[in-house]
PDB file of N, CA and C in Angstrom:
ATOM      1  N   UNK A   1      47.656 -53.197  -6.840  1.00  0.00           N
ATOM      2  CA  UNK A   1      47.106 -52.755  -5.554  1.00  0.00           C
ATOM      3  C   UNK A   1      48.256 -52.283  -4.659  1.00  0.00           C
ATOM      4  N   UNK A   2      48.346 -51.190  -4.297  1.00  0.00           N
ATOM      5  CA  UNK A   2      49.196 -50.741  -3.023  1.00  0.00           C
ATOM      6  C   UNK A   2      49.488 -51.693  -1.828  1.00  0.00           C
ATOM      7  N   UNK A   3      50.055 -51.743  -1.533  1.00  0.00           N
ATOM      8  CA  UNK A   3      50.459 -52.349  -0.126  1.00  0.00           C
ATOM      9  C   UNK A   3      51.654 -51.545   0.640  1.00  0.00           C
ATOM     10  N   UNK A   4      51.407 -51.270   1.800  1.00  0.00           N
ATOM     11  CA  UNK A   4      52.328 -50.464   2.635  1.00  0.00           C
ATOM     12  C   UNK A   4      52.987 -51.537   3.901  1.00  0.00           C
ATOM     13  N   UNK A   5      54.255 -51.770   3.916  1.00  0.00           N
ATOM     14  CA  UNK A   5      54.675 -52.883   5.530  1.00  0.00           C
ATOM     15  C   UNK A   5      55.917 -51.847   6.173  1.00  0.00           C
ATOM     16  N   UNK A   6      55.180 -51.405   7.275  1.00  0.00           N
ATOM     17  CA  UNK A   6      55.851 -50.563   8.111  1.00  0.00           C
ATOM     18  C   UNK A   6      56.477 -52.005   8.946  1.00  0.00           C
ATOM     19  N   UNK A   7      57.988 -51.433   9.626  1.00  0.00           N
ATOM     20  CA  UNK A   7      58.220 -52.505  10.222  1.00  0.00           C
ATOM     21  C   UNK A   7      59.566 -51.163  11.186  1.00  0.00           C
ATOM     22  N   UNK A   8      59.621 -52.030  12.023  1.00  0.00           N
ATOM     23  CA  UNK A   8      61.296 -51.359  13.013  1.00  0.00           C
ATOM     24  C   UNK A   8      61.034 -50.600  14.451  1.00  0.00           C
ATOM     25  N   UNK A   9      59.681 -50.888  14.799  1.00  0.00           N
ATOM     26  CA  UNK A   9      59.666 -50.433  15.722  1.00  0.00           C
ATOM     27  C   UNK A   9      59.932 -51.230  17.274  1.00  0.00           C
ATOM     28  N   UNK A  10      59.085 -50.859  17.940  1.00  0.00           N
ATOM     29  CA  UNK A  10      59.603 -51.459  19.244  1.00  0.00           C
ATOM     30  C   UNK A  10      59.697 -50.687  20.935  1.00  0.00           C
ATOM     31  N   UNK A  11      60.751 -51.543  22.045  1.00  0.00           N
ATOM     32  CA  UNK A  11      60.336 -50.739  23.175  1.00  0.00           C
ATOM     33  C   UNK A  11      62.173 -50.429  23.118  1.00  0.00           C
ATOM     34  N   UNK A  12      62.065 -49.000  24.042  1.00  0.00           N
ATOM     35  CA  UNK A  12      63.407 -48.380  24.047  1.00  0.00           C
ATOM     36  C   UNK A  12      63.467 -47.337  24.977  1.00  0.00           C
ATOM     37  N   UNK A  13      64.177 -47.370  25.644  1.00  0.00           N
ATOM     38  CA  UNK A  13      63.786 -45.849  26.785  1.00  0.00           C
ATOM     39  C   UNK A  13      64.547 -44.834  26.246  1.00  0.00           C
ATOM     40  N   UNK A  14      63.596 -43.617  27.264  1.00  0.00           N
ATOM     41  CA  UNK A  14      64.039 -42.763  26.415  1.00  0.00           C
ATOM     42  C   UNK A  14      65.263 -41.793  26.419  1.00  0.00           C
ATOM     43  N   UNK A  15      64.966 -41.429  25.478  1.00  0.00           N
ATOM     44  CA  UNK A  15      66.672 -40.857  24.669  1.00  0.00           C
ATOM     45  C   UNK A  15      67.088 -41.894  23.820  1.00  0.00           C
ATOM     46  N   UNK A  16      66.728 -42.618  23.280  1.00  0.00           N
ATOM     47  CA  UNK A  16      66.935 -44.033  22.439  1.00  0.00           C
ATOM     48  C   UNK A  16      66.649 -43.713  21.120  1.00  0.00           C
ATOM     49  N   UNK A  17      66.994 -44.733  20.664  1.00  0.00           N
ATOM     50  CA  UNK A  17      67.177 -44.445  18.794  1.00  0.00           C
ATOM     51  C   UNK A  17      66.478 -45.348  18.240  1.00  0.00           C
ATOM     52  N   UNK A  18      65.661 -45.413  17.213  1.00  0.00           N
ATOM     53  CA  UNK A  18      64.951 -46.471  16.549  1.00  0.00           C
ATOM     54  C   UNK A  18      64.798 -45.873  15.204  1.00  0.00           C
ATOM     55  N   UNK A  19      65.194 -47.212  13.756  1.00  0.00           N
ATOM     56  CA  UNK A  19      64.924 -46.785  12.865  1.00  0.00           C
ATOM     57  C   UNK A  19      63.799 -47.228  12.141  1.00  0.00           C
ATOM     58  N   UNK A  20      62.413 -46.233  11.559  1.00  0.00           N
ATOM     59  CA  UNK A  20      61.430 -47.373  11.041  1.00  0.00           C
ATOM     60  C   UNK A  20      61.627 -47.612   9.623  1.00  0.00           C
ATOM     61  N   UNK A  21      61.295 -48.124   8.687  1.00  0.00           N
ATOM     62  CA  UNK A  21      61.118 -48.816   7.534  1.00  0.00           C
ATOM     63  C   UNK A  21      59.845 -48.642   6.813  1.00  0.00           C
ATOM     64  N   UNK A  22      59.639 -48.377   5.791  1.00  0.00           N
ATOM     65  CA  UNK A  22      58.311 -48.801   4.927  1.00  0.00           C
ATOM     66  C   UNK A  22      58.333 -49.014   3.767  1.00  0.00           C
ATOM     67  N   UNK A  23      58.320 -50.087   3.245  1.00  0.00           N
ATOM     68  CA  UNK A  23      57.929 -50.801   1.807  1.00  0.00           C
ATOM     69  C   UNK A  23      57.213 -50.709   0.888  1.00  0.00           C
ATOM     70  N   UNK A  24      56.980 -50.050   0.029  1.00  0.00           N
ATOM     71  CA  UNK A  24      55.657 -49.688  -0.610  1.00  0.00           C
ATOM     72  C   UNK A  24      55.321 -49.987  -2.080  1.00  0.00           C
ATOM     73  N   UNK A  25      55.070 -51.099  -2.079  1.00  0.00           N
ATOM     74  CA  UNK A  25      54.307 -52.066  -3.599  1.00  0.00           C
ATOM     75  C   UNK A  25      53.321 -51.350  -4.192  1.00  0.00           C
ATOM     76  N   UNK A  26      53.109 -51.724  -5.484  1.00  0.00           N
ATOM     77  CA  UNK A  26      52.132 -51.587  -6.025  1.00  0.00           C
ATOM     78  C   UNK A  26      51.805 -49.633  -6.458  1.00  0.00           C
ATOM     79  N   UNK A  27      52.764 -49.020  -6.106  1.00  0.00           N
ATOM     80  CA  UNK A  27      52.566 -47.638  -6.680  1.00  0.00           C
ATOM     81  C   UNK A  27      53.747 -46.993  -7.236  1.00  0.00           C
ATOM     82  N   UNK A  28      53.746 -45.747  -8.417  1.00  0.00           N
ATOM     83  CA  UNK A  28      54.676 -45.356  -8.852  1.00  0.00           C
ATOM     84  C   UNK A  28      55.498 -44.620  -7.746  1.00  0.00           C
ATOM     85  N   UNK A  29      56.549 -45.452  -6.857  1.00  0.00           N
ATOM     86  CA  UNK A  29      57.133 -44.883  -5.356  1.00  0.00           C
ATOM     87  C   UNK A  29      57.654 -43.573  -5.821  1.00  0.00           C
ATOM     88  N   UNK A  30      58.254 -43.871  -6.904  1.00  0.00           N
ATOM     89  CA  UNK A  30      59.424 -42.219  -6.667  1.00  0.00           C
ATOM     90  C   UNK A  30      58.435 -40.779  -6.778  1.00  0.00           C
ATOM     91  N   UNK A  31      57.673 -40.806  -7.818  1.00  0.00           N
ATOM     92  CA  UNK A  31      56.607 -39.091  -7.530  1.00  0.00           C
ATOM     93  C   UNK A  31      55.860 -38.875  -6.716  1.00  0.00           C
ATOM     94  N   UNK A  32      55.958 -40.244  -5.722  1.00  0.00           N
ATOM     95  CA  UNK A  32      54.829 -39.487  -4.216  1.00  0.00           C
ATOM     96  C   UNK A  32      55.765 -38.603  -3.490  1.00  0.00           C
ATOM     97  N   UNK A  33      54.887 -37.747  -2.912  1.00  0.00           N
ATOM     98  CA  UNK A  33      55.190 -37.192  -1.955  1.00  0.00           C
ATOM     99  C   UNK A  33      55.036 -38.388  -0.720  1.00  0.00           C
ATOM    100  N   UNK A  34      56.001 -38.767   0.202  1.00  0.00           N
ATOM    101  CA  UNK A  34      56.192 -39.906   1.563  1.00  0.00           C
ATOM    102  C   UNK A  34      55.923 -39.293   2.952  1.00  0.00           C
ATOM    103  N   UNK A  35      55.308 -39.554   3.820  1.00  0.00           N
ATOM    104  CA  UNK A  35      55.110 -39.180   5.261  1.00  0.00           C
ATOM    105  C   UNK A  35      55.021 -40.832   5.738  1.00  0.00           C
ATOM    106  N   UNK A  36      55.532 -39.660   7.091  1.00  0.00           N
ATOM    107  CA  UNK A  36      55.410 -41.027   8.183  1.00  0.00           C
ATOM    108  C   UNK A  36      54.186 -40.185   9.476  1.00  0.00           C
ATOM    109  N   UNK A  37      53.596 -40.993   9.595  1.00  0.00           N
ATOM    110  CA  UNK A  37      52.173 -40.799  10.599  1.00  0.00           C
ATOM    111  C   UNK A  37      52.036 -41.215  11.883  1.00  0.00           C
ATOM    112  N   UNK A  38      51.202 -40.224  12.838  1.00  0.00           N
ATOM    113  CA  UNK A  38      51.182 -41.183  14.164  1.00  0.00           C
ATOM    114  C   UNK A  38      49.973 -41.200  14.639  1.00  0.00           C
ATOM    115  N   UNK A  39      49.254 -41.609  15.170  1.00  0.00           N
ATOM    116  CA  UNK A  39      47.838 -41.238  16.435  1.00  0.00           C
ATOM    117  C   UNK A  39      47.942 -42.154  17.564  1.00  0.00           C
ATOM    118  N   UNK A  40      47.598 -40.847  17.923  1.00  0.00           N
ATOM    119  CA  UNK A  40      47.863 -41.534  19.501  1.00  0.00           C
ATOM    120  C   UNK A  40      46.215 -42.165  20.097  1.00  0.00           C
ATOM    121  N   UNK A  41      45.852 -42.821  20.936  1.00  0.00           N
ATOM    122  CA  UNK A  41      44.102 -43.014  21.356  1.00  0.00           C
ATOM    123  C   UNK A  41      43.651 -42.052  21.321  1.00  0.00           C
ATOM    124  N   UNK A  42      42.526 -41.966  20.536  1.00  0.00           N
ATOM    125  CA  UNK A  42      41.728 -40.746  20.984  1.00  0.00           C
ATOM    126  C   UNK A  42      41.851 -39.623  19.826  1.00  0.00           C
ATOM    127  N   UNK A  43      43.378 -39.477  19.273  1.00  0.00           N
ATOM    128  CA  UNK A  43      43.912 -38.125  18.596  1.00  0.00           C
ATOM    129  C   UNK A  43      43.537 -38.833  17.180  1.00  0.00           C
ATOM    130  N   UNK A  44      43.401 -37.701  16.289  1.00  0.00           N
ATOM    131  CA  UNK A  44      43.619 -37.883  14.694  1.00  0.00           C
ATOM    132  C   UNK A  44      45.175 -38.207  14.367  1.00  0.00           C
ATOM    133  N   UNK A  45      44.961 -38.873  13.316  1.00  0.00           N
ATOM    134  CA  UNK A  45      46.041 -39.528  12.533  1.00  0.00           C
ATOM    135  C   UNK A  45      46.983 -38.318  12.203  1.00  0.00           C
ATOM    136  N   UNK A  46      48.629 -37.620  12.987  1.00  0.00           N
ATOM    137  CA  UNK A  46      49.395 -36.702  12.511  1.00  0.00           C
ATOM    138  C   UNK A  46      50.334 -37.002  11.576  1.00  0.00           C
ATOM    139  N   UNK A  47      50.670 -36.272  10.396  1.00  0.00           N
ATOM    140  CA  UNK A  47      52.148 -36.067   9.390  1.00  0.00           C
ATOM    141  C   UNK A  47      52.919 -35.596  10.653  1.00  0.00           C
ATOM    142  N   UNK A  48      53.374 -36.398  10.563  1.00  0.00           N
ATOM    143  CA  UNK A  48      54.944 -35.917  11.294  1.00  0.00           C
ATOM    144  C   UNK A  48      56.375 -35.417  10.137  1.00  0.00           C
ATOM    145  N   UNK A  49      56.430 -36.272  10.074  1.00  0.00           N
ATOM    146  CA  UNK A  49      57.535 -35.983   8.298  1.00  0.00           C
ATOM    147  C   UNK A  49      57.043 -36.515   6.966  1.00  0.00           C
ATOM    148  N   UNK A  50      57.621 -35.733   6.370  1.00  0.00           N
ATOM    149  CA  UNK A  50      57.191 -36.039   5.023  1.00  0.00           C
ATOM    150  C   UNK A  50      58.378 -35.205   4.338  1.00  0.00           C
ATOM    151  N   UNK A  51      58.747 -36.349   2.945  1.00  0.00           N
ATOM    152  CA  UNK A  51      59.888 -35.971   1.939  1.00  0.00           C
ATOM    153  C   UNK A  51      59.080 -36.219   0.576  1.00  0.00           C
ATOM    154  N   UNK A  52      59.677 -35.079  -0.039  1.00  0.00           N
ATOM    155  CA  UNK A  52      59.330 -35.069  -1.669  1.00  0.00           C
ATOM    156  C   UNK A  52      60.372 -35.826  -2.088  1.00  0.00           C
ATOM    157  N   UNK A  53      59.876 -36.409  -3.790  1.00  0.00           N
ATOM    158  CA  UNK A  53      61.007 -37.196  -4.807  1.00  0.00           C
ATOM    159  C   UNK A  53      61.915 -36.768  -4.509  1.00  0.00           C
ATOM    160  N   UNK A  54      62.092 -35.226  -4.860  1.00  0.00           N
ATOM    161  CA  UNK A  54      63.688 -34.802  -4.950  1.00  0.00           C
ATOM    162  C   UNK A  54      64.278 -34.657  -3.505  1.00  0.00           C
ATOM    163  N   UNK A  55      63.636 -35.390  -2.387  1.00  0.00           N
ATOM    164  CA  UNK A  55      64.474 -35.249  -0.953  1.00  0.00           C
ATOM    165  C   UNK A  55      64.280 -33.958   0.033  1.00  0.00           C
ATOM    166  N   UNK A  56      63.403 -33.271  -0.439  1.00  0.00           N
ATOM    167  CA  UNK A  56      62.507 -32.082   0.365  1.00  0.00           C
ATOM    168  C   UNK A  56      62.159 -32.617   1.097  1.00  0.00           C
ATOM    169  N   UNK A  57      62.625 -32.482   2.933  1.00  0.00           N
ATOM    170  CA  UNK A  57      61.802 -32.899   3.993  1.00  0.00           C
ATOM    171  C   UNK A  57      61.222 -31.616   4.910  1.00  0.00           C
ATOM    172  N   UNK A  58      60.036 -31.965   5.396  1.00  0.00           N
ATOM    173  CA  UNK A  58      59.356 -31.514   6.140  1.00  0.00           C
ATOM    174  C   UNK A  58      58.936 -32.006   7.573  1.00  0.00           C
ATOM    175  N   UNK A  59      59.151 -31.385   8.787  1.00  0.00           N
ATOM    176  CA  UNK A  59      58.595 -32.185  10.028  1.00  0.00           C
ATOM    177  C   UNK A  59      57.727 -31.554  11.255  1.00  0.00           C
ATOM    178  N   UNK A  60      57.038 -31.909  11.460  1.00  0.00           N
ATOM    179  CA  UNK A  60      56.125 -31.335  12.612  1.00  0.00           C
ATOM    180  C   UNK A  60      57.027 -30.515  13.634  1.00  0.00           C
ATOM    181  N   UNK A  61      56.579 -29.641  14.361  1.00  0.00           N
ATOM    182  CA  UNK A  61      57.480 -29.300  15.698  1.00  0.00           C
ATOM    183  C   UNK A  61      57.924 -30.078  16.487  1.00  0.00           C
ATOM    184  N   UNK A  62      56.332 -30.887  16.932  1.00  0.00           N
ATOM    185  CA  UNK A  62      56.905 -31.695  17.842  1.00  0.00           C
ATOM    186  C   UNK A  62      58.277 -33.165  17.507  1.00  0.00           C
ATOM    187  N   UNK A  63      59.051 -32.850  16.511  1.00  0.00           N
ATOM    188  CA  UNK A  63      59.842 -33.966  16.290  1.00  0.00           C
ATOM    189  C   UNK A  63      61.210 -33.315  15.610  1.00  0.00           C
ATOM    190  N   UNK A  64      60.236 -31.801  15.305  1.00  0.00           N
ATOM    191  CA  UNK A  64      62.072 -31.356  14.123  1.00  0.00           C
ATOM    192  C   UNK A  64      63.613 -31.586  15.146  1.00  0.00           C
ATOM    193  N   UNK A  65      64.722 -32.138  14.482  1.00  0.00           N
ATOM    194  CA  UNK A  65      65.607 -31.852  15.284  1.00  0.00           C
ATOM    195  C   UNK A  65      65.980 -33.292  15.896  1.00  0.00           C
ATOM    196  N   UNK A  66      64.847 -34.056  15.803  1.00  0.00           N
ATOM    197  CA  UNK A  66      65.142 -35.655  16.714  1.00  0.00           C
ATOM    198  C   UNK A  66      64.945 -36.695  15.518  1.00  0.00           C
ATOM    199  N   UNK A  67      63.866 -36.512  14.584  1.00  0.00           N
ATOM    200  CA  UNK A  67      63.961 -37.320  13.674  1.00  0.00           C
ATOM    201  C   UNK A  67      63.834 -37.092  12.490  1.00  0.00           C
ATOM    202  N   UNK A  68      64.304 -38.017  11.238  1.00  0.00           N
ATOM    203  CA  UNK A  68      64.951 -37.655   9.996  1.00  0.00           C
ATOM    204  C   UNK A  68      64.201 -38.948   9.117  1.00  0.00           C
ATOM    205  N   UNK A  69      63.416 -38.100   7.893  1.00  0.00           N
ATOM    206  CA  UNK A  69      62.643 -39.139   7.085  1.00  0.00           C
ATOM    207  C   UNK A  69      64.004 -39.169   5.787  1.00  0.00           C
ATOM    208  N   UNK A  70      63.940 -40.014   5.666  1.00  0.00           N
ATOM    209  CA  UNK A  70      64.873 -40.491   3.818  1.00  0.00           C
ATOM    210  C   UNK A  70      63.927 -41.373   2.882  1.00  0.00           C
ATOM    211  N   UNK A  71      64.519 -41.551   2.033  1.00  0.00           N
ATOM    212  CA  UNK A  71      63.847 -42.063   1.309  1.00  0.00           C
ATOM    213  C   UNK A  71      64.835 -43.306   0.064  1.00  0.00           C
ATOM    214  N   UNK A  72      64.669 -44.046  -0.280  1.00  0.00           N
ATOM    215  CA  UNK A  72      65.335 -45.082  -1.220  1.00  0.00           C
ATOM    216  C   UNK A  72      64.525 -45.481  -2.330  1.00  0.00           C
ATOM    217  N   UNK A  73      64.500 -44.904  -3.545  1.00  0.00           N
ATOM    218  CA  UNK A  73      63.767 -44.666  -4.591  1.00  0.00           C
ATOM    219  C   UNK A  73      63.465 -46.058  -5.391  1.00  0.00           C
ATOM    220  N   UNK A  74      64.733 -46.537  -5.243  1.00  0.00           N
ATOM    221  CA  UNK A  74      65.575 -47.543  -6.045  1.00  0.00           C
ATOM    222  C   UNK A  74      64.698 -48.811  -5.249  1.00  0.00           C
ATOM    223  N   UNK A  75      64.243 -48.720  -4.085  1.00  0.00           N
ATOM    224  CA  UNK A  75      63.983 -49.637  -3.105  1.00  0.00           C
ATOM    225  C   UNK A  75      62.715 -49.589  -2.784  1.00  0.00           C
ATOM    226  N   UNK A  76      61.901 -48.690  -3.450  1.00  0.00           N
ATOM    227  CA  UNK A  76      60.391 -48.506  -2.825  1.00  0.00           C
ATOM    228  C   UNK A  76      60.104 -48.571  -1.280  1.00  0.00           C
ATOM    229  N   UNK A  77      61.345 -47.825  -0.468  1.00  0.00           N
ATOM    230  CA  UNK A  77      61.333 -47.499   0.802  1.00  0.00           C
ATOM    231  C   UNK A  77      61.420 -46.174   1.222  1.00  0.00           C
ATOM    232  N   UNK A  78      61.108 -46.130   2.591  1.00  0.00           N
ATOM    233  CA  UNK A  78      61.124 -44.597   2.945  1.00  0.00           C
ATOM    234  C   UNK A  78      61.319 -45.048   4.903  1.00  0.00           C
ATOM    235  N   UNK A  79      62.199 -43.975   5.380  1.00  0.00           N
ATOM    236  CA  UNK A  79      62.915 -44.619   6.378  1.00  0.00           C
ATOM    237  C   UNK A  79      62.447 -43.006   7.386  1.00  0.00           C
ATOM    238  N   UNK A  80      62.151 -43.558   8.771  1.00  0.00           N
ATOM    239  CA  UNK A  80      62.213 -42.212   9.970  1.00  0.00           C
ATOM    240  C   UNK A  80      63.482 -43.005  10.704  1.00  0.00           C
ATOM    241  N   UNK A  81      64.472 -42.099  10.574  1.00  0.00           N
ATOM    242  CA  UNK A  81      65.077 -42.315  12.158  1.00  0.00           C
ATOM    243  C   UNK A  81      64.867 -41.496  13.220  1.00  0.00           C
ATOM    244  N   UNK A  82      64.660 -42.220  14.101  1.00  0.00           N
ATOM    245  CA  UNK A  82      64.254 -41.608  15.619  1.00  0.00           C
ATOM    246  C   UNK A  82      65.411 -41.233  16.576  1.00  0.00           C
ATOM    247  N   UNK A  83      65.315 -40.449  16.620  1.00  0.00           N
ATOM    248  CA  UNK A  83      66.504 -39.985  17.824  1.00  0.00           C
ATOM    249  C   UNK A  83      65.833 -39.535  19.229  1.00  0.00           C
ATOM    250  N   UNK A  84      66.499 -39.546  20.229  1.00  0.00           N
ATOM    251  CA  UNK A  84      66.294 -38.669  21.783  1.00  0.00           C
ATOM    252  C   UNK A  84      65.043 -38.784  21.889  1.00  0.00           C
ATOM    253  N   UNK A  85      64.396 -39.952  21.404  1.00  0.00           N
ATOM    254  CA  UNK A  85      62.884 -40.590  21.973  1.00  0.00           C
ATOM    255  C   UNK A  85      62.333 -40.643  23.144  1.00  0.00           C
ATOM    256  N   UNK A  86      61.335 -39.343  23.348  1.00  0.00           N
ATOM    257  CA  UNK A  86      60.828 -39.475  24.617  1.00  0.00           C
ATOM    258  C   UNK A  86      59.290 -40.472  24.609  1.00  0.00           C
ATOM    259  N   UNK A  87      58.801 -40.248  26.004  1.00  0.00           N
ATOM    260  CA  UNK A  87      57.959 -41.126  26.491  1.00  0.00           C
ATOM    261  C   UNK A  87      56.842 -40.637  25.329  1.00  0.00           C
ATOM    262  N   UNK A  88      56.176 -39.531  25.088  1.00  0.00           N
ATOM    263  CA  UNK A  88      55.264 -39.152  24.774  1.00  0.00           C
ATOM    264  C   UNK A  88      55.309 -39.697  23.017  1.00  0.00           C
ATOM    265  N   UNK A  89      55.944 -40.086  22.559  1.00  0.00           N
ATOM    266  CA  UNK A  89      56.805 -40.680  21.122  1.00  0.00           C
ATOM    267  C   UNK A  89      55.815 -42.003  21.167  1.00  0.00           C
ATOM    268  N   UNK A  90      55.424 -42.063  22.496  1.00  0.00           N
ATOM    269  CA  UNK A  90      55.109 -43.904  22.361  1.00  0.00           C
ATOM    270  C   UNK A  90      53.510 -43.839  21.810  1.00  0.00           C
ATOM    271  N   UNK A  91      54.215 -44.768  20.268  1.00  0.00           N
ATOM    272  CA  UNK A  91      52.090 -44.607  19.143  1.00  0.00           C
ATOM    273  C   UNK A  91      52.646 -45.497  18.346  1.00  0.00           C
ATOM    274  N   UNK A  92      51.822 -45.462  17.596  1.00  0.00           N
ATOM    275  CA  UNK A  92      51.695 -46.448  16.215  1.00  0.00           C
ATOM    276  C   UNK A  92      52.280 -45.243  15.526  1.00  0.00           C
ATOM    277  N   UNK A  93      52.888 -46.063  14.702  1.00  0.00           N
ATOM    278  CA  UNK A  93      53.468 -45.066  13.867  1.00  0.00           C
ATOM    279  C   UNK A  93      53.020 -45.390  11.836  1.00  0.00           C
ATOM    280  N   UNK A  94      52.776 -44.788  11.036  1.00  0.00           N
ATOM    281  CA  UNK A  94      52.110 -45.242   9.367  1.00  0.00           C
ATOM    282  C   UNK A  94      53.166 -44.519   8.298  1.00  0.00           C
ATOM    283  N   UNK A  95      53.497 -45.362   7.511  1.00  0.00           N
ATOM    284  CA  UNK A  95      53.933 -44.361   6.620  1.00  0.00           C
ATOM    285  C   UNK A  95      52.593 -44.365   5.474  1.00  0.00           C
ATOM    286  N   UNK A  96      52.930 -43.528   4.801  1.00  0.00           N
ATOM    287  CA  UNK A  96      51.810 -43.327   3.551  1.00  0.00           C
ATOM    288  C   UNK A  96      51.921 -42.283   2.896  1.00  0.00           C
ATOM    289  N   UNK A  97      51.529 -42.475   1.662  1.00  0.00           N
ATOM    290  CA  UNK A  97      52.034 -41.052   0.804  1.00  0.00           C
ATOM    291  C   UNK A  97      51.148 -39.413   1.288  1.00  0.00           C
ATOM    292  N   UNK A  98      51.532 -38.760   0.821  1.00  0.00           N
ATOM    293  CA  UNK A  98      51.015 -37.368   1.072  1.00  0.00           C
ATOM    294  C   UNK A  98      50.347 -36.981   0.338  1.00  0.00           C
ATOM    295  N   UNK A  99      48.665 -36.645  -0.198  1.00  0.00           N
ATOM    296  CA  UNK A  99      48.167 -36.811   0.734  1.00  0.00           C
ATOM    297  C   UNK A  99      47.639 -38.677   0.418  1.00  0.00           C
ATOM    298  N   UNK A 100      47.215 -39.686   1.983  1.00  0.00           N
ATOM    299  CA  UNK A 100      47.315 -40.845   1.956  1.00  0.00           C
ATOM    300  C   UNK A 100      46.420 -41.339   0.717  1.00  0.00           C
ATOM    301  N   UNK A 101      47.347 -42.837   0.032  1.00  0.00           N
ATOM    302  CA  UNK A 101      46.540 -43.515  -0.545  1.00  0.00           C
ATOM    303  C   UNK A 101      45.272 -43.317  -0.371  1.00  0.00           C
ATOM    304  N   UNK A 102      44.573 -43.824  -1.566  1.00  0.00           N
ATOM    305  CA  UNK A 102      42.600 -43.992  -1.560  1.00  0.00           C
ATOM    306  C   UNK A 102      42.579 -45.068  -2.265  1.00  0.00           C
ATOM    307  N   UNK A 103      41.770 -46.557  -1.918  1.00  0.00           N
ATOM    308  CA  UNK A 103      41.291 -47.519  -2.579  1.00  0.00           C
ATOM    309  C   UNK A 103      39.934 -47.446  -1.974  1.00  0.00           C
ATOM    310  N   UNK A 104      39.106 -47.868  -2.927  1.00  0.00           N
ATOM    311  CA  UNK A 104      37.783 -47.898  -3.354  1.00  0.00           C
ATOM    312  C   UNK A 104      37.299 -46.605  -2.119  1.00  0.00           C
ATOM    313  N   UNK A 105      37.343 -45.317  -2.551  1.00  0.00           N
ATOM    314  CA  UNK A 105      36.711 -44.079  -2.142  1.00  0.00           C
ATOM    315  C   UNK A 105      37.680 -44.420  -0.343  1.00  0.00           C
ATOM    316  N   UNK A 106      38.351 -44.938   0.358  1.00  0.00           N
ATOM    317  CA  UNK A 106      38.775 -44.623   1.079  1.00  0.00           C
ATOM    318  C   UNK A 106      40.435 -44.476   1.565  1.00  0.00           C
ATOM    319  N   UNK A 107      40.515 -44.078   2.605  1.00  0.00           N
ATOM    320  CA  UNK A 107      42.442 -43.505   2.993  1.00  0.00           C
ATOM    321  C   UNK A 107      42.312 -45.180   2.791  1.00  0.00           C
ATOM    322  N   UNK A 108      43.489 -45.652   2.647  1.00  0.00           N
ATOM    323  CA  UNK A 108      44.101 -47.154   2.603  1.00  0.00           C
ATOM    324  C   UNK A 108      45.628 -47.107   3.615  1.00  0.00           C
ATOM    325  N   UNK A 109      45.681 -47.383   4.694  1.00  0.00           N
ATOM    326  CA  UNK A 109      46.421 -47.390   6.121  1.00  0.00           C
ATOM    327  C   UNK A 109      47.472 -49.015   6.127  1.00  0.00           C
ATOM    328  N   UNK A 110      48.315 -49.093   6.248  1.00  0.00           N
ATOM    329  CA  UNK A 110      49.387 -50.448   6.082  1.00  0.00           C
ATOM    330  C   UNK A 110      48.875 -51.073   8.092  1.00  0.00           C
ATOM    331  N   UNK A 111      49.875 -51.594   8.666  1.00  0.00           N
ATOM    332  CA  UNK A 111      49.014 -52.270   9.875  1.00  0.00           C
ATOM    333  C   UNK A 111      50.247 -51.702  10.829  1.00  0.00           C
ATOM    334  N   UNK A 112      51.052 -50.080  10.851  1.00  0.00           N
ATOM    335  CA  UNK A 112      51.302 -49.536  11.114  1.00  0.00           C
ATOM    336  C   UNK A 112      52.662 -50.366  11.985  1.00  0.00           C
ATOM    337  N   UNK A 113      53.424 -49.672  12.890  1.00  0.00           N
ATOM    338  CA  UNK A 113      54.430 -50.326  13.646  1.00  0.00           C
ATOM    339  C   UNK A 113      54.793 -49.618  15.301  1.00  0.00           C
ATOM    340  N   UNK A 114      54.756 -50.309  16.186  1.00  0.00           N
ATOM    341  CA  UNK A 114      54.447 -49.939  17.529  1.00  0.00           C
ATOM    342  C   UNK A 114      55.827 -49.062  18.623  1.00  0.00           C
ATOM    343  N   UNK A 115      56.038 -48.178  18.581  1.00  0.00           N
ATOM    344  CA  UNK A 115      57.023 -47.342  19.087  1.00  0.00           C
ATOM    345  C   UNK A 115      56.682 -47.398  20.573  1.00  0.00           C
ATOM    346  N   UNK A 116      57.364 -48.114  21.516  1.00  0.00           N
ATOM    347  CA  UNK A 116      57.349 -47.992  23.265  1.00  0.00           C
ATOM    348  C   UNK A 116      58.443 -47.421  23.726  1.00  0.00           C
ATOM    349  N   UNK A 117      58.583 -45.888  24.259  1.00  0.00           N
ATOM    350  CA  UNK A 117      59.366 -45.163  25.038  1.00  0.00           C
ATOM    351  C   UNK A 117      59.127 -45.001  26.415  1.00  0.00           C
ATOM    352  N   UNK A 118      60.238 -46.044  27.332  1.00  0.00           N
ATOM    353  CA  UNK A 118      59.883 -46.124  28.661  1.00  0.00           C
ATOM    354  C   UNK A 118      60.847 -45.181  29.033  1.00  0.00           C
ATOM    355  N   UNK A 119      60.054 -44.501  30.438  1.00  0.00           N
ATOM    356  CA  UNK A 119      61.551 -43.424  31.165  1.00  0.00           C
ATOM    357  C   UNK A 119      61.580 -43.886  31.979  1.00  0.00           C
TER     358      UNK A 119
END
């Protein structure tokens, strides 16, 4: 069974740096495609970044330039660092493969990790 544990978030004002973490059991880690996710109240769940096996990253507008997905193959991890974190940054943040896990016919979501950017 998959299991996803996002962890590293937190409160930080902004222009601040935070690195998140995600752990990911139970699946063959290295041939997913990895994203890290956000929604804000109200909004649908966004890919913000996402890296292929071989280290192909991809990132939304709103983030190219501030933050950087990696990945640790060896470690069944996959890492965002956050840079020059503004207020609007502040969500839950998911990692999950691209496109997300499915257990029994649905997306399968980890219990995400809480990003607070005060100005």
């Amino acid at each position: 069974q998959v299991q996803l544990v996002e962890s590293g978030g937190g409160l930080v004002q902004a222009g601040g740096s935070l690195r998140l973490s995600c752990a990911v059991s139970g699946s063959i880690f290295s041939i997913n495609v990895m994203g890290w996710y956000r929604q804000s109240p109200g909004k649908q769940r966004e890919l913000v970044a996402s890296i292929t096996s071989g280290g192909t990253t991809n990132y939304a507008d709103s983030v190219k330039g501030r933050f950087t997905i990696s990945r640790d193959n060896a470690k069944n991890t996959v890492y965002l660092q956050m840079n020059s974190l503004k207020p609007e940054d502040t969500v839950v943040y998911y990692c999950n493969k691209v496109p997300a896990f499915r257990i029994a016919g649905r997306n399968y979501w980890g219990q995400g990790t809480q990003v607070t950017v005060s100005s």
